[in-house]
Protein backbone atom coordinates (compact mmCIF):
# COMPACT_ATOMS: atom_id res chain seq x y z
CA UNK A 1 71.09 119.62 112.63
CA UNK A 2 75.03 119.46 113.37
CA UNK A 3 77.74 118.41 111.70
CA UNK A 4 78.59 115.33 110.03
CA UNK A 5 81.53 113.07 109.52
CA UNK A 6 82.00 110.68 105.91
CA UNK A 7 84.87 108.04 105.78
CA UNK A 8 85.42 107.16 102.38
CA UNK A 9 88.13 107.49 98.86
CA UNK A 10 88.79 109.39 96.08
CA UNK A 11 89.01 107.16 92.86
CA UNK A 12 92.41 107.18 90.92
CA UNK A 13 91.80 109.32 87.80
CA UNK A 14 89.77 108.79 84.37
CA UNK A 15 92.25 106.41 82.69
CA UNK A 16 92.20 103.99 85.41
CA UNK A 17 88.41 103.40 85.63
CA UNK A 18 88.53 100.03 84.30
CA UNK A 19 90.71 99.11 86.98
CA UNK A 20 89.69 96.06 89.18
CA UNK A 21 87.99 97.68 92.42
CA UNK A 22 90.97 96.77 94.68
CA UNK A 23 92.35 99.01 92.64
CA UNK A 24 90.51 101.82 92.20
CA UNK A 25 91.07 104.31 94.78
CA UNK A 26 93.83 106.56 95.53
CA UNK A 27 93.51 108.49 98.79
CA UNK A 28 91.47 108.06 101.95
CA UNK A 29 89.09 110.84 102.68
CA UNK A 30 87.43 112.18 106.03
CA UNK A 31 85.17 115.17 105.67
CA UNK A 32 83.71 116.61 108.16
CA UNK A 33 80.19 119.15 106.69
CA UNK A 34 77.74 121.25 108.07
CA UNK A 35 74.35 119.35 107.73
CA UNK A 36 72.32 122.23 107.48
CA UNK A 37 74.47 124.03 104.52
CA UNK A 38 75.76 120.98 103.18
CA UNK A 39 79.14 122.74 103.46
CA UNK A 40 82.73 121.74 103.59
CA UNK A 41 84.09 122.63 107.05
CA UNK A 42 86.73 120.28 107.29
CA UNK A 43 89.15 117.46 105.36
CA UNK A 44 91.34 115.01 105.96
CA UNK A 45 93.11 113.14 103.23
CA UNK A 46 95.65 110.09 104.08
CA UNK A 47 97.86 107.48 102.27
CA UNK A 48 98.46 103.87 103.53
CA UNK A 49 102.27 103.67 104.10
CA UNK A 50 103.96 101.07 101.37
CA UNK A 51 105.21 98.82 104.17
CA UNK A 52 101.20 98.24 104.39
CA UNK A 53 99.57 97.71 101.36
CA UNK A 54 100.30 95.51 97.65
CA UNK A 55 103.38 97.20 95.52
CA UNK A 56 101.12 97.92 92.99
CA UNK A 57 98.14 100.31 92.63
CA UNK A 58 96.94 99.46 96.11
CA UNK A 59 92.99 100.26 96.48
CA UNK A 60 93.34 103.11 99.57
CA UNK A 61 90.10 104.55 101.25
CA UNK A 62 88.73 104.79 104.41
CA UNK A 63 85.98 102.46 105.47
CA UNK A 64 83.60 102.31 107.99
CA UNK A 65 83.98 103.62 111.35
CA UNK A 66 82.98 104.71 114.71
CA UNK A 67 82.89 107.71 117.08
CA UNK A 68 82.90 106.77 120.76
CA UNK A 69 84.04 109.19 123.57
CA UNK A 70 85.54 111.71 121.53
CA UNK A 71 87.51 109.61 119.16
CA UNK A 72 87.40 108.74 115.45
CA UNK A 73 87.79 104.63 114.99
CA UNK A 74 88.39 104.23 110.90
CA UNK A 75 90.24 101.31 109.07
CA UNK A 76 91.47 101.55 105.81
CA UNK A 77 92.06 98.12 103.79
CA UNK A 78 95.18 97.14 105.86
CA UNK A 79 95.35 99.13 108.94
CA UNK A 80 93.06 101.13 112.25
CA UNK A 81 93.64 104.88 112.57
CA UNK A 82 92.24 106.62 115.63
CA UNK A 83 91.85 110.06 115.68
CA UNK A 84 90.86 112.50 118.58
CA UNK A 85 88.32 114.88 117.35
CA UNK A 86 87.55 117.42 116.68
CA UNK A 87 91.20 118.51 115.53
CA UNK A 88 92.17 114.80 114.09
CA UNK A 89 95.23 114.07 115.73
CA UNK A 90 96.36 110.46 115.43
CA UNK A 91 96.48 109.17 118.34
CA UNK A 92 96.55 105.52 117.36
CA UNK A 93 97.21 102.92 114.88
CA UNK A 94 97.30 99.04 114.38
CA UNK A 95 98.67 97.17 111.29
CA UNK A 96 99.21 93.46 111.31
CA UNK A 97 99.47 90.86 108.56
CA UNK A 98 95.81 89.26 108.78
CA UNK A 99 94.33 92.71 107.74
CA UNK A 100 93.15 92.07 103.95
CA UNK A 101 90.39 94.47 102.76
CA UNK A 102 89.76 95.65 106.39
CA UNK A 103 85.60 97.12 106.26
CA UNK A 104 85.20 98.03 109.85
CA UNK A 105 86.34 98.74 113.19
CA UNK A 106 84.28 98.89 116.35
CA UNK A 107 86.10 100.07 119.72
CA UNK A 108 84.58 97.90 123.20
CA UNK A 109 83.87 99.27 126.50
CA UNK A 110 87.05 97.81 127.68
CA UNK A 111 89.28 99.34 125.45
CA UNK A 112 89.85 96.75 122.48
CA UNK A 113 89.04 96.87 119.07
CA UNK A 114 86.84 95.10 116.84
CA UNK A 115 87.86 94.12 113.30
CA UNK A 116 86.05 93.33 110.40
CA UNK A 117 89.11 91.17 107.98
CA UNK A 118 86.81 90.55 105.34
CA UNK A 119 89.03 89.39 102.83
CA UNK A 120 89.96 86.91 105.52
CA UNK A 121 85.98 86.25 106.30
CA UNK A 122 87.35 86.61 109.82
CA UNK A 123 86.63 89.08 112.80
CA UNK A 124 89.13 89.51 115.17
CA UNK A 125 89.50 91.54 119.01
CA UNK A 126 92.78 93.23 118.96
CA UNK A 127 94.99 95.70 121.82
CA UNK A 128 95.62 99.04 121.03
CA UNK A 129 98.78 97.53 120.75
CA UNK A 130 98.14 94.93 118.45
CA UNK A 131 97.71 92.19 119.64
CA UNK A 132 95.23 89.46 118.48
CA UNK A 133 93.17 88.58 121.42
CA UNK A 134 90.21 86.63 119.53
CA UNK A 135 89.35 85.50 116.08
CA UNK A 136 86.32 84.57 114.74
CA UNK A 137 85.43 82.71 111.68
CA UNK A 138 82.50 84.16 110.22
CA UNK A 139 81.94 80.82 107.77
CA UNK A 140 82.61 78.69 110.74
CA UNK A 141 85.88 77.03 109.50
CA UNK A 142 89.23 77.50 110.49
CA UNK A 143 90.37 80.03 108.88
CA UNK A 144 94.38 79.18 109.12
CA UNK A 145 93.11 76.07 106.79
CA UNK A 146 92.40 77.82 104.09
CA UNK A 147 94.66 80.51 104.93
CA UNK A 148 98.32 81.07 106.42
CA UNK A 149 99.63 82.86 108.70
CA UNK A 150 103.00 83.10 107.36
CA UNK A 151 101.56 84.81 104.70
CA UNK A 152 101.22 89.39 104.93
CA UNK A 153 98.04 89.75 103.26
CA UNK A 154 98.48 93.49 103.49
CA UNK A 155 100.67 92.77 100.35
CA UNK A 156 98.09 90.52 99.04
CA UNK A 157 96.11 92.25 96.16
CA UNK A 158 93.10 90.40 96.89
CA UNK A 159 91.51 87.26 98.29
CA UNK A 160 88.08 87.32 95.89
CA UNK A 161 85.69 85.49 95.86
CA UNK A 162 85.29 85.68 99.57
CA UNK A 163 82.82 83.23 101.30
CA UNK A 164 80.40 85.63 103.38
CA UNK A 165 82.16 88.81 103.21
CA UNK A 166 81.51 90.38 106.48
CA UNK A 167 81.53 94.03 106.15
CA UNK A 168 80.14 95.50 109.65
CA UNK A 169 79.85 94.64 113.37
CA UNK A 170 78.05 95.73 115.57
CA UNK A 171 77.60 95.09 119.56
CA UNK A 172 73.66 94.12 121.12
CA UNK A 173 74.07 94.29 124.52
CA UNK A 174 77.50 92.45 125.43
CA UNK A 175 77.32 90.34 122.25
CA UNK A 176 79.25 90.91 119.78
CA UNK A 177 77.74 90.62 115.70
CA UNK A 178 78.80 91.03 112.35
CA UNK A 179 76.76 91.25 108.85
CA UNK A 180 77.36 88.82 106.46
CA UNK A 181 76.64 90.33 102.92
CA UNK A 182 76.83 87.39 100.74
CA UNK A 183 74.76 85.17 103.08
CA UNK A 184 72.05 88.24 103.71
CA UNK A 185 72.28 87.85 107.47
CA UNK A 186 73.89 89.06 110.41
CA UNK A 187 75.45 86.33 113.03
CA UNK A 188 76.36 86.70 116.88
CA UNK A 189 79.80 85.42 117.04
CA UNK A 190 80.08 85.18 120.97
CA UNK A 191 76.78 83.51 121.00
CA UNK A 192 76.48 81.10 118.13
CA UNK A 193 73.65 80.39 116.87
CA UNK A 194 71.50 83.36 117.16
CA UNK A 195 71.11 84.78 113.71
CA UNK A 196 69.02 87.53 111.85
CA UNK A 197 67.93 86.89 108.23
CA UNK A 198 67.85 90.02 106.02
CA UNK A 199 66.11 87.64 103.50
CA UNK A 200 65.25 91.24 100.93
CA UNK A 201 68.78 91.72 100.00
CA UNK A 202 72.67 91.70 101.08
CA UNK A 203 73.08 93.56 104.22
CA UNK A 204 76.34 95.89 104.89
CA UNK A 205 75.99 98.35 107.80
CA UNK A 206 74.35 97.40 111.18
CA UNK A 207 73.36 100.19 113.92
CA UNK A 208 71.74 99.83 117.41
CA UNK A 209 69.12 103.13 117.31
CA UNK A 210 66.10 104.05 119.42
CA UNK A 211 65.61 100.20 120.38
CA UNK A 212 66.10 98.78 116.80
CA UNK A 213 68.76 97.51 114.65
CA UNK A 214 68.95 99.12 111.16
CA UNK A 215 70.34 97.24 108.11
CA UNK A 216 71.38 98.77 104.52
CA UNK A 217 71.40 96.75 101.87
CA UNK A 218 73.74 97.38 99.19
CA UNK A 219 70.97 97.89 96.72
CA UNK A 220 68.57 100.66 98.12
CA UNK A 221 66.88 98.86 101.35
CA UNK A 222 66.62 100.04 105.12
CA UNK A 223 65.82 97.09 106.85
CA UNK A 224 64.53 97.48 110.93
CA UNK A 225 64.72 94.42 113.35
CA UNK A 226 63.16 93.73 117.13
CA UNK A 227 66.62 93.03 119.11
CA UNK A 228 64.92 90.79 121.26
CA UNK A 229 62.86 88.27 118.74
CA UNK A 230 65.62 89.17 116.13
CA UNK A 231 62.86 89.36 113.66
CA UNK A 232 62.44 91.94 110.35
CA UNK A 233 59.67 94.44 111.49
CA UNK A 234 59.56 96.77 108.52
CA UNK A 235 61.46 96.78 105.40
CA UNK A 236 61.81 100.86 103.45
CA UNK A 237 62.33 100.76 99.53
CA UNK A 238 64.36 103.50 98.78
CA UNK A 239 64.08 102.85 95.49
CA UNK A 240 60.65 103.85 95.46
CA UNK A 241 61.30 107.11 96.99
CA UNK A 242 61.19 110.13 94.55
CA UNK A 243 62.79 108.26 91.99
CA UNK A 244 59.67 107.98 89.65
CA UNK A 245 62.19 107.12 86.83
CA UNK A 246 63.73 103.87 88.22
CA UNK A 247 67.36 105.14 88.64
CA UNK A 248 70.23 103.02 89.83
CA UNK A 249 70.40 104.73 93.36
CA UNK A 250 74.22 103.52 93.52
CA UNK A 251 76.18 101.27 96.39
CA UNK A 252 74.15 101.58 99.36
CA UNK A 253 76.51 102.35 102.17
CA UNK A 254 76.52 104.68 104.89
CA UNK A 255 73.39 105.10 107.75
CA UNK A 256 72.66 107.43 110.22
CA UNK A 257 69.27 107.24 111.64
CA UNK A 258 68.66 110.96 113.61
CA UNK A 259 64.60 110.31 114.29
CA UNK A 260 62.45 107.48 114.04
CA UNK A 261 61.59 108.90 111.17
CA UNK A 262 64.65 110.61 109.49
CA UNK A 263 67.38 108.55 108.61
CA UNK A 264 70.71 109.68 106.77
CA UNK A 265 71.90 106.90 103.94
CA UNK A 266 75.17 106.72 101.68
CA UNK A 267 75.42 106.16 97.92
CA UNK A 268 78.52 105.37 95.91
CA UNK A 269 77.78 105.82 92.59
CA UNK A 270 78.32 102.35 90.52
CA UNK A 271 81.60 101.41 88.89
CA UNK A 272 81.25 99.19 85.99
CA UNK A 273 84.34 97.23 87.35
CA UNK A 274 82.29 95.68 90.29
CA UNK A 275 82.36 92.39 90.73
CA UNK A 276 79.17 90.84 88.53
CA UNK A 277 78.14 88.16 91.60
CA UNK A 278 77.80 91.82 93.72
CA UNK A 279 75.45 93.31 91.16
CA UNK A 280 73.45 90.65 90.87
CA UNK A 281 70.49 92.69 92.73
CA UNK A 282 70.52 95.05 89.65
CA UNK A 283 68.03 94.17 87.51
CA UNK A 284 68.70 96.91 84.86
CA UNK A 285 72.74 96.87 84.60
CA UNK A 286 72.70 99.81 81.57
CA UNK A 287 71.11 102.36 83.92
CA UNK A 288 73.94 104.91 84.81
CA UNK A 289 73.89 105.17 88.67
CA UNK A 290 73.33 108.62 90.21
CA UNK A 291 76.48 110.55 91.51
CA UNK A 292 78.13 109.99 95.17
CA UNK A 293 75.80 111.63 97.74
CA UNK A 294 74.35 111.53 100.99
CA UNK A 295 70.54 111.23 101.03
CA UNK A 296 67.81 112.56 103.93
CA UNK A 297 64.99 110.47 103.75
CA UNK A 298 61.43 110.72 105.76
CA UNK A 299 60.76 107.33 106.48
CA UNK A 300 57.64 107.92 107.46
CA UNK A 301 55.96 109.77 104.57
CA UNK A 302 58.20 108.15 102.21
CA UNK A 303 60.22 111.63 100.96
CA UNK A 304 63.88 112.53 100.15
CA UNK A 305 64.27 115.53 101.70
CA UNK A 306 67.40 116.38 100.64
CA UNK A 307 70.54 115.40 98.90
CA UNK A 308 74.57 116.41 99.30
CA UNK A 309 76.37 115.66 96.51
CA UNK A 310 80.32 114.68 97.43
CA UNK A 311 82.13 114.83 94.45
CA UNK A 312 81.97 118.24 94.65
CA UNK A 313 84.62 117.69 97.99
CA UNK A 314 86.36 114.84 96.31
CA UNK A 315 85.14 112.08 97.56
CA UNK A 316 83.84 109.51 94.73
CA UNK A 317 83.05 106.69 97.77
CA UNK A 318 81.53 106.46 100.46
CA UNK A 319 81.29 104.31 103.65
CA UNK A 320 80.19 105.66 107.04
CA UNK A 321 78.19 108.45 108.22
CA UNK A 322 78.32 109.57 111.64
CA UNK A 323 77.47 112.53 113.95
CA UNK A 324 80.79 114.80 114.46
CA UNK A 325 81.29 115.81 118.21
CA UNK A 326 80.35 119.72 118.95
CA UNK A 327 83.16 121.56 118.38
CA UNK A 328 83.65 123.83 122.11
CA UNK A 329 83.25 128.05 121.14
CA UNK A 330 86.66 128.49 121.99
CA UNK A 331 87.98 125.91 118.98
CA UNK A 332 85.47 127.30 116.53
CA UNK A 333 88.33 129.55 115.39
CA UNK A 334 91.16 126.68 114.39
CA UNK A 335 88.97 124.44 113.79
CA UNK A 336 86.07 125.24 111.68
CA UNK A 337 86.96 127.03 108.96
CA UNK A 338 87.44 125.13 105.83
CA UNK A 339 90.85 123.57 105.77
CA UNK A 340 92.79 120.48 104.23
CA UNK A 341 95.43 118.17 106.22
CA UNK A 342 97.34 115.50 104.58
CA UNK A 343 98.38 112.61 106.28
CA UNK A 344 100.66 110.01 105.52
């Protein structure tokens, strides 16, 4: 089946569970496992620099991310780390002061970078170099009304309650799109006006596959539209998916579809400390959510094949899935045996 890389955080220990969720992680994760064995073969832990993040127990994970042409595209809250695979060498990095609770970053075909600034509402196309190129409002406002840009928001705690929260973009054809969680849609922002409703619940990642888009929603949905009508075609429960007692299934985030049928999702188990507008899709809040895992589901005879539990590697959240690069024979030695880098 191959190997498989998870972006994601390890939470700060016991005592500090009650911490607001800007606060709750310590350390940004990448692990890289064998699908088949659901073995460790790699892991990469890193901490934001304090030039980039608040003074005080800054919230530091990896988000979501993207492989394209042999590189690793991951943002933490405040910054865009690229690594060249498979030995995760940094090869890049972007930090300016508009990133606030950064959720994804999406390389183009002619070399920039997409940004998801979510605690700005804002998308923005930035050089390798950083530069800002384009902004987008994803409210359509200006955002340096209700914002400034004297202001470093990588210092800045948090901006909650956000107005849409985008939290993942994605390209269809040369368009570019983002997701819109609070609003459960998903906007072009280089075509205005075209818009998909994801009416069953509040959308976070967005994937192009096998001539469909593919939605999560944060509370247990897979949701498949027609690119071209941008119209819902089938909506999966994954609630109702060997999970005869009703259990929380955690923060859906995280998608990989490898078939039409078989689809890899992400679950973070629940934190009492999230925000109560977020969990307003739980309709039984005393349930205690199942552990951090990855899931293999059979979409088409409705079946969990299969489940990888991550604490075990310690990662307590997760954001992206994504298929690791083959590793060449003559790497196999350096490269894939279980090891741990720290990067600051």
């Amino acid at each position: 089946m191959g190997d498989l890389l998870l972006t994601g955080a390890e939470q700060r220990p016991s005592r500090f569970l009650r911490a607001p969720e800007w606060q709750s992680t310590q350390k940004a994760l990448i692990l890289r496992l064998d699908a088949d064995s659901g073995n460790m073969i790699d892991k990469v832990e890193y901490v934001t620099p304090p030039c980039a993040c608040p003074n005080e127990a800054p919230g530091i994970g990896f988000k979501a991310a993207t492989v394209y042409e042999g590189k690793l595209y991951v943002c933490t809250s405040t910054e865009v780390l690229i690594y060249e695979l498979p030995d995760f060498r940094q090869v890049g990095y972007v930090s300016l002061p508009c990133f606030n609770d950064l959720h994804h970053v999406v390389p183009t075909p002619t070399g920039t970078l997409i940004v998801v600034v979510t605690g700005l509402d804002l998308i923005v196309e930035v050089s390798l170099d950083g530069k800002v190129l384009r902004e987008w409002s994803a409210v359509s406002e200006d955002t340096w009304a209700r914002f400034s840009r004297d202001t470093d928001y990588r210092k800045v705690a948090t901006t909650k309650p956000h107005r849409c929260h985008p939290n993942f973009a994605f390209m269809l054809d040369d368009a570019i799109w983002t997701t819109r969680c609070q609003l459960k849609d998903a906007i072009c922002l280089t075509k205005p006006g075209r818009r998909i409703d994801v009416e069953v619940s509040y959308p976070h990642d967005g994937l192009i596959f096998n001539g469909s888009i593919y939605f999560t929603t944060v509370d247990g949905h897979l949701v498949m539209v027609n690119p071209r009508t941008l119209k819902v075609e089938r909506v999966v429960d994954l609630n109702s998916i060997d999970n005869p007692e009703g259990n929380v299934l955690g923060w859906c985030r995280g998608l990989l579809p490898l078939t039409e049928n078989l689809v890899w999702i992400g679950f973070t188990q629940l934190r009492q400390t999230k925000l109560k507008e977020n969990l307003s899709w739980l309709k039984r809040p005393n349930l205690r959510s199942k552990p951090t895992r990855i899931a293999l589901y059979d979409i088409f005879t409705n079946q969990c094949l299969r489940e990888i539990p991550l604490g075990p590697f310690g990662m307590d959240v997760i954001f992206s899935i994504l298929t690791a690069p083959r590793v060449a024979e003559e790497d196999l030695l350096t490269t894939c045996s279980p090891l741990q880098r720290t990067r600051e």
